[in-house]
Every structure is written in structure tokens, then in C-alpha cells.
PDB file of N, CA and C in Angstrom:
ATOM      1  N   UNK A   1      31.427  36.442 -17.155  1.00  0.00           N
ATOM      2  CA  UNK A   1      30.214  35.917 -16.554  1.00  0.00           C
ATOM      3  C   UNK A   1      30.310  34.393 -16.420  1.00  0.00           C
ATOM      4  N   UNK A   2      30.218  33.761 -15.222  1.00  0.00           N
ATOM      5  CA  UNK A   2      30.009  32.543 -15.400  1.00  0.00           C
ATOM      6  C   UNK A   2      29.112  31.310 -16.202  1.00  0.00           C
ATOM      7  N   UNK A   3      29.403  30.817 -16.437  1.00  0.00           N
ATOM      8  CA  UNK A   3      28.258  29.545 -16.861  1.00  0.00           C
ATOM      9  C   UNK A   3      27.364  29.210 -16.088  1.00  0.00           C
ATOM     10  N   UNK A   4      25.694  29.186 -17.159  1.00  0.00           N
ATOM     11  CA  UNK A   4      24.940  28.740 -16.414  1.00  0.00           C
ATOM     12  C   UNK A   4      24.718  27.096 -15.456  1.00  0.00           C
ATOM     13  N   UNK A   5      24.824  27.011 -14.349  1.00  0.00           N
ATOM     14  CA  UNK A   5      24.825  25.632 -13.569  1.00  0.00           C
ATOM     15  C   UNK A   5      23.668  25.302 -13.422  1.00  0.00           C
ATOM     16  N   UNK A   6      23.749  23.865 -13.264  1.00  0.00           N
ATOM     17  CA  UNK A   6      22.279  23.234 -13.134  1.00  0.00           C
ATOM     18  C   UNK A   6      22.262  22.111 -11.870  1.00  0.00           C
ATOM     19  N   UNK A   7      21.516  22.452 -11.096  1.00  0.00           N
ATOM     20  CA  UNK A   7      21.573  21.890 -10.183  1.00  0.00           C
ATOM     21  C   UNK A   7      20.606  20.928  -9.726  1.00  0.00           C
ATOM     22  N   UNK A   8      20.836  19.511  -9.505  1.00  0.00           N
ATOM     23  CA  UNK A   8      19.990  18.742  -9.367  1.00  0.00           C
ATOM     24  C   UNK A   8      19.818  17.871  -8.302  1.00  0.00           C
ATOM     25  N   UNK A   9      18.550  18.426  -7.201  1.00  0.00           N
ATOM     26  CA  UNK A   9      18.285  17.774  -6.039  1.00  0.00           C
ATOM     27  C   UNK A   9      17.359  16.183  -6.097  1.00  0.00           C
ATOM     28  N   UNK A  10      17.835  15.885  -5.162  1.00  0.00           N
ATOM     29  CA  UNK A  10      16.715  13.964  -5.408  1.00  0.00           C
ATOM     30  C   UNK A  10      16.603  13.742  -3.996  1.00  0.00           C
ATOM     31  N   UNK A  11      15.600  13.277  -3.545  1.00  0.00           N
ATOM     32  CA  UNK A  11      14.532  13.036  -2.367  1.00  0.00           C
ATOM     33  C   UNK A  11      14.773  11.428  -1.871  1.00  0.00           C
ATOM     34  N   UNK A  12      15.676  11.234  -1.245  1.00  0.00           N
ATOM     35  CA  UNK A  12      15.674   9.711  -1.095  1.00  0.00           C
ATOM     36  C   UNK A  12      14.776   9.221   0.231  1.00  0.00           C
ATOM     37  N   UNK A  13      14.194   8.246   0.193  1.00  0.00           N
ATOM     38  CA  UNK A  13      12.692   7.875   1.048  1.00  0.00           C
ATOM     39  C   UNK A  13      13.289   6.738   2.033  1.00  0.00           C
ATOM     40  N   UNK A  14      13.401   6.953   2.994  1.00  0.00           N
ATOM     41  CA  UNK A  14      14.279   6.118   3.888  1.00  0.00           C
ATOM     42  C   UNK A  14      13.025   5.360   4.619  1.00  0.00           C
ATOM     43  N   UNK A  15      12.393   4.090   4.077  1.00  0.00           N
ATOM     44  CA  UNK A  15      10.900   3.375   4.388  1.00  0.00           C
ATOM     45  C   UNK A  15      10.531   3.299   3.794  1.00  0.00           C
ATOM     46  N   UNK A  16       9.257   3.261   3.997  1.00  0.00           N
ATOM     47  CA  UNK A  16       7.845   3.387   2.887  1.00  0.00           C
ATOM     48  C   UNK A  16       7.303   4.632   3.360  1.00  0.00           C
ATOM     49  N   UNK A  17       6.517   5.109   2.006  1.00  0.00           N
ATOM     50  CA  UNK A  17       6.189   6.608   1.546  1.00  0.00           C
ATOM     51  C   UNK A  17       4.819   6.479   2.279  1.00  0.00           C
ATOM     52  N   UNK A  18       3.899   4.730   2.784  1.00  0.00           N
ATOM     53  CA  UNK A  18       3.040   5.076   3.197  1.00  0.00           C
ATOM     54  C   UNK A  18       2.663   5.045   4.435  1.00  0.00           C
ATOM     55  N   UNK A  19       2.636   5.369   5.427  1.00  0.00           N
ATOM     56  CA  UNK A  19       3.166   5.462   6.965  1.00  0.00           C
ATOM     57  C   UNK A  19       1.190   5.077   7.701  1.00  0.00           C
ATOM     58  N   UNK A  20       0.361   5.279   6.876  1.00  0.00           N
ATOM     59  CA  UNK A  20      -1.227   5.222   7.383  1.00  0.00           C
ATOM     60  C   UNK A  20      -1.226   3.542   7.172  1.00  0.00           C
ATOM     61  N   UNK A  21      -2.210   2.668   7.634  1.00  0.00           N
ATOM     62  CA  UNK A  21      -2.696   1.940   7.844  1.00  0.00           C
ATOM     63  C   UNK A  21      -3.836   1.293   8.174  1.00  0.00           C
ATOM     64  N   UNK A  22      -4.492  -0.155   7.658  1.00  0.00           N
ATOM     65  CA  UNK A  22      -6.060  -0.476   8.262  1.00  0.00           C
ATOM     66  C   UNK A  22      -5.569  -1.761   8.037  1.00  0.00           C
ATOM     67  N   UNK A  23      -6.331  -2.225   8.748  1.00  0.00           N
ATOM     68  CA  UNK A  23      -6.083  -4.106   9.140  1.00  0.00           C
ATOM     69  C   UNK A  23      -7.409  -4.239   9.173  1.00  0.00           C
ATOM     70  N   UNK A  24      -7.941  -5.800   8.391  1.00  0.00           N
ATOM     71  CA  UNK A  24      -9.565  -5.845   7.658  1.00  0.00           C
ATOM     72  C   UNK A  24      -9.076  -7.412   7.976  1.00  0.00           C
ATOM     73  N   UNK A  25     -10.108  -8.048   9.151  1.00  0.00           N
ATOM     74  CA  UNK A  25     -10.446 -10.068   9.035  1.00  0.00           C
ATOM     75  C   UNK A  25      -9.379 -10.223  10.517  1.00  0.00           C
ATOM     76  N   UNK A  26      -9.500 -11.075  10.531  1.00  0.00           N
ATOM     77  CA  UNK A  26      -8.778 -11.883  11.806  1.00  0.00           C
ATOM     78  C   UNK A  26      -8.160 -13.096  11.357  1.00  0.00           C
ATOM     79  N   UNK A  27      -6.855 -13.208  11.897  1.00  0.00           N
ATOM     80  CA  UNK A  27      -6.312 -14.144  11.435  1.00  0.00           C
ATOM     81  C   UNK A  27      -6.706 -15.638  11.435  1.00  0.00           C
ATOM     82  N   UNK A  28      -7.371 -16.022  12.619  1.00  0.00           N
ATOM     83  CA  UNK A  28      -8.560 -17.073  12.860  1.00  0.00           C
ATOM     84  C   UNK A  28      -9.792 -17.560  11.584  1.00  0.00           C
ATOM     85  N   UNK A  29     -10.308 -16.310  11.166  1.00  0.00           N
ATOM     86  CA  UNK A  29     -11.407 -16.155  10.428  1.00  0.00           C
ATOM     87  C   UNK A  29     -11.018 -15.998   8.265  1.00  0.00           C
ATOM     88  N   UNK A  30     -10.554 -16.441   8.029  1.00  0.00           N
ATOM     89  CA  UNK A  30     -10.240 -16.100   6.984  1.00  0.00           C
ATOM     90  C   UNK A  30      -9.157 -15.002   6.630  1.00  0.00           C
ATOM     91  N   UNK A  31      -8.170 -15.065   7.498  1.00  0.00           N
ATOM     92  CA  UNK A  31      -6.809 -14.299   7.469  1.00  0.00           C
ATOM     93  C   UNK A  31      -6.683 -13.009   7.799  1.00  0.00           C
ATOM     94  N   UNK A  32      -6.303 -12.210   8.091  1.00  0.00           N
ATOM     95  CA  UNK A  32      -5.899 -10.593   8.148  1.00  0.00           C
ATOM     96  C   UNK A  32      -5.575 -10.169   6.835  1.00  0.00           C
ATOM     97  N   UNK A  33      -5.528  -9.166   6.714  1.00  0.00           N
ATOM     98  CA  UNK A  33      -4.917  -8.228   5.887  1.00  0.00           C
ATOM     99  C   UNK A  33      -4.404  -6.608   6.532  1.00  0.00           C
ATOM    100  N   UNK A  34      -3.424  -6.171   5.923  1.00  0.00           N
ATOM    101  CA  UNK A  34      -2.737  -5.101   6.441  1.00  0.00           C
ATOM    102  C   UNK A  34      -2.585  -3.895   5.487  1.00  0.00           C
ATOM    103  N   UNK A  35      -3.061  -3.019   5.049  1.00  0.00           N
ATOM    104  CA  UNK A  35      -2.797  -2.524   3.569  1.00  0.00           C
ATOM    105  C   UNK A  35      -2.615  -0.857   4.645  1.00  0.00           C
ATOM    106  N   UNK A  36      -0.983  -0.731   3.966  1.00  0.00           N
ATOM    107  CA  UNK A  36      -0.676   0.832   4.067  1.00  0.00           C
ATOM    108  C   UNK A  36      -1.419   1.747   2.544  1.00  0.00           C
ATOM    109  N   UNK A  37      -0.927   2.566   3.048  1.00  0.00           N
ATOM    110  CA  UNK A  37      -1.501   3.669   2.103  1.00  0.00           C
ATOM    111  C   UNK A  37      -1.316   5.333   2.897  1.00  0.00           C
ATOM    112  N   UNK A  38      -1.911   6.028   2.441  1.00  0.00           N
ATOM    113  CA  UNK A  38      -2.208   7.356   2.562  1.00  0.00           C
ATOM    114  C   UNK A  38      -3.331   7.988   3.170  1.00  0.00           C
ATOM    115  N   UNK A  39      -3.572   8.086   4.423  1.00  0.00           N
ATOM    116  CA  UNK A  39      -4.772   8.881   4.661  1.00  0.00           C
ATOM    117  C   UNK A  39      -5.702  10.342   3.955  1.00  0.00           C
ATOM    118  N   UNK A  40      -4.574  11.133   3.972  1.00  0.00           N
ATOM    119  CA  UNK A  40      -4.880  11.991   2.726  1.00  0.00           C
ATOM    120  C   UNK A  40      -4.803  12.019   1.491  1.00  0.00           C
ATOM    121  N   UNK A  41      -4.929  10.556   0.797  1.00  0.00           N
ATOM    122  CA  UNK A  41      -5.070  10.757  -0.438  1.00  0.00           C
ATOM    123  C   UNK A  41      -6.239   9.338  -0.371  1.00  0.00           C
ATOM    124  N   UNK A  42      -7.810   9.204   0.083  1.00  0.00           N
ATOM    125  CA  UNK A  42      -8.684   8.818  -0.028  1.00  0.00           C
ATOM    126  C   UNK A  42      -8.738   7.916  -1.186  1.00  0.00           C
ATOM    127  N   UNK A  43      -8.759   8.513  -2.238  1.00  0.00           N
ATOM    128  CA  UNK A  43      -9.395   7.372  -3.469  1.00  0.00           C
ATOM    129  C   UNK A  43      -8.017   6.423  -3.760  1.00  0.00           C
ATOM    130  N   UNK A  44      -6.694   6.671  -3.819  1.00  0.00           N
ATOM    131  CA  UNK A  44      -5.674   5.977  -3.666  1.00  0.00           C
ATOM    132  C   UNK A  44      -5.685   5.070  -2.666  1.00  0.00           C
ATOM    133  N   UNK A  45      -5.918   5.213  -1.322  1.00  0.00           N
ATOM    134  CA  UNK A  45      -5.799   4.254  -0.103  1.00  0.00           C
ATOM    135  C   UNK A  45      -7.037   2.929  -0.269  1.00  0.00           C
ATOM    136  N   UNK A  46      -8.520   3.787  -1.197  1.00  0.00           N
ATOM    137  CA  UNK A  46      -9.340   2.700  -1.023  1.00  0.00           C
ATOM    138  C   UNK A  46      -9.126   2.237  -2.639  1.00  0.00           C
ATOM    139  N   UNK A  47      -8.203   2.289  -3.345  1.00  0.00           N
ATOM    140  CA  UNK A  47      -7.593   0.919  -4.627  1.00  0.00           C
ATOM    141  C   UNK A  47      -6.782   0.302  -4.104  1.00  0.00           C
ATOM    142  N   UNK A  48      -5.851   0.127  -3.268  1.00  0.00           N
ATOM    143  CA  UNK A  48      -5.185  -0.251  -2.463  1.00  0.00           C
ATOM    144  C   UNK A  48      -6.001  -0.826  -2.096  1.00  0.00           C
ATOM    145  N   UNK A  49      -7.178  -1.351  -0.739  1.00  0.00           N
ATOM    146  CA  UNK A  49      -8.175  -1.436  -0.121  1.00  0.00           C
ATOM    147  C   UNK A  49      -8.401  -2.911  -1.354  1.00  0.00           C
ATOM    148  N   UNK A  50      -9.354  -2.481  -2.126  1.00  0.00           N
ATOM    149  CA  UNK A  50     -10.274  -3.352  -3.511  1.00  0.00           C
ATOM    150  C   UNK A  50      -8.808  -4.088  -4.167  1.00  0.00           C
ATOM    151  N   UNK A  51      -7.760  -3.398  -4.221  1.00  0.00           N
ATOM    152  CA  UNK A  51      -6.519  -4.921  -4.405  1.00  0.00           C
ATOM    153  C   UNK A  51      -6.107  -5.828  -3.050  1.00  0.00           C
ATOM    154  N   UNK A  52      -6.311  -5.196  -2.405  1.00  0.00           N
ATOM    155  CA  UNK A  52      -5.695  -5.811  -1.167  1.00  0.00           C
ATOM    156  C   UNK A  52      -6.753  -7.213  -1.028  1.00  0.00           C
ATOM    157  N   UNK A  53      -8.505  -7.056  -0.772  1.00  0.00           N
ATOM    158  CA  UNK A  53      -9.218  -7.871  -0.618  1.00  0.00           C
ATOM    159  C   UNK A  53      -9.273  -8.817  -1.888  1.00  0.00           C
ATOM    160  N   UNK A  54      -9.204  -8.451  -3.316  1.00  0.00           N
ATOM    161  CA  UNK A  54      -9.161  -9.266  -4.226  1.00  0.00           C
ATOM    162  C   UNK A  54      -7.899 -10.477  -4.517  1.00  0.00           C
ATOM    163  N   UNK A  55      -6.594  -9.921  -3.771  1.00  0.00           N
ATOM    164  CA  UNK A  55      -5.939 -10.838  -4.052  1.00  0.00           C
ATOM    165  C   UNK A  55      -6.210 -11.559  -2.499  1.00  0.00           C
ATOM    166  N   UNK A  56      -6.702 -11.092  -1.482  1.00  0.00           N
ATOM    167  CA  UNK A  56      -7.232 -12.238  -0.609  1.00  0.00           C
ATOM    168  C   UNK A  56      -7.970 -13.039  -1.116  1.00  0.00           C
ATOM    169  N   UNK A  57      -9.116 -13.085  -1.855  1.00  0.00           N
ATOM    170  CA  UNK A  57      -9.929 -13.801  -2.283  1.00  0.00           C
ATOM    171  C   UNK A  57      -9.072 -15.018  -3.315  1.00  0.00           C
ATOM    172  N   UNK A  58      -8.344 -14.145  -3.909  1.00  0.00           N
ATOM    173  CA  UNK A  58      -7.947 -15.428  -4.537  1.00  0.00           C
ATOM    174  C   UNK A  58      -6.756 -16.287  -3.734  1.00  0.00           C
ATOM    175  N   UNK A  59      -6.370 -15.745  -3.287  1.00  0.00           N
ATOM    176  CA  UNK A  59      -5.456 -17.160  -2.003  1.00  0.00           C
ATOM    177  C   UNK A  59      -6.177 -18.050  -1.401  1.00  0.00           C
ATOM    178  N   UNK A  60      -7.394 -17.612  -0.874  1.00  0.00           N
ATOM    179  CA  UNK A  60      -8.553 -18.093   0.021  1.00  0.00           C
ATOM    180  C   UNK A  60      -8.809 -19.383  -1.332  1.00  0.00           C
ATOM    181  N   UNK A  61      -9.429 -18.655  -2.904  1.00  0.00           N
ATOM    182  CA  UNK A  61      -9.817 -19.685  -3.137  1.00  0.00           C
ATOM    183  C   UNK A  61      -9.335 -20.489  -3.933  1.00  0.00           C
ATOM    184  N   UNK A  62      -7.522 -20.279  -3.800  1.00  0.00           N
ATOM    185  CA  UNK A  62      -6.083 -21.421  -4.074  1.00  0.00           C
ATOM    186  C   UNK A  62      -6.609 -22.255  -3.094  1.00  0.00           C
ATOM    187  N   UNK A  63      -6.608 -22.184  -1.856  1.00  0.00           N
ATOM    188  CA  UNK A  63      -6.671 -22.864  -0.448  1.00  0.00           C
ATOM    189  C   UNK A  63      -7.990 -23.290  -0.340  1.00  0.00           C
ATOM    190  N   UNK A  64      -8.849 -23.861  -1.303  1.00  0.00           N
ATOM    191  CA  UNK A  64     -10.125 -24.593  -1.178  1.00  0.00           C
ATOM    192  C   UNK A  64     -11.730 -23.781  -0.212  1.00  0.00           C
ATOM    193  N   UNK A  65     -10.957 -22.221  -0.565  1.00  0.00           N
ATOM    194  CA  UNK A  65     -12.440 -21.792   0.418  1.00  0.00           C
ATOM    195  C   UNK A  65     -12.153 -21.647   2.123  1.00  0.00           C
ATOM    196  N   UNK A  66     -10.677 -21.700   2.790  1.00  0.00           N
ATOM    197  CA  UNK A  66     -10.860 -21.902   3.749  1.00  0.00           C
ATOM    198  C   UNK A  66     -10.688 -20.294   4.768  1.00  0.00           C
TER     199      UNK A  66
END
């Protein structure tokens, strides 16, 4: 009888895993932002979302508010 084999598959991600997108501000107006994420996975895309605007805020207020 042969030996039991073990076989081990791996998923390599050729990009980014998050292919959805929303763009929030104008570059004119207090900058853009671009935050990928996941459409079907809702509560993930909007923490993404609440980091994305918080570390705007703080660049904005490195840069005196502008």
C-alpha cells in the first residue's frame, strides 16, 4: 500500500484582492480619496471608509487646515 501523501495547494493573488472602489472630496476641495475594498463584504469596505477619512483628517491637519 502506498504512503499516505499530502498535498498542498496555495492561491497566489496576482493584484489586489480588492477590485470595488469609491472616491469621497475633490482634489480642489480638500483632496480626494480612493479607498478599494469589497462590495460584498459591507461592514469591511465601510472600516476601510472611517480609516481612509481619518487619516485624511490628519494630513489636512499636518497641512494647517487646508
Amino acid at each position: 500500500m502506498p504512503e499516505d501523501q499530502r498535498i498542498t495547494v496555495k492561491k497566489i493573488l496576482e493584484g489586489s484582492p480588492f477590485q470595488d472602489s469609491i472616491e469621497i472630496g475633490t482634489p480642489g476641495k480638500g483632496g480626494a480619496i480612493k479607498i478599494y475594498g469589497d462590495f460584498a463584504d459591507p461592514a469591511g469596505f465601510e472600516a476601510r471608509i472611517r480609516e481612509a477619512v481619518r487619516l485624511r483628517k490628519i494630513a489636512s491637519d499636518m497641512m494647517g487646515g487646508v
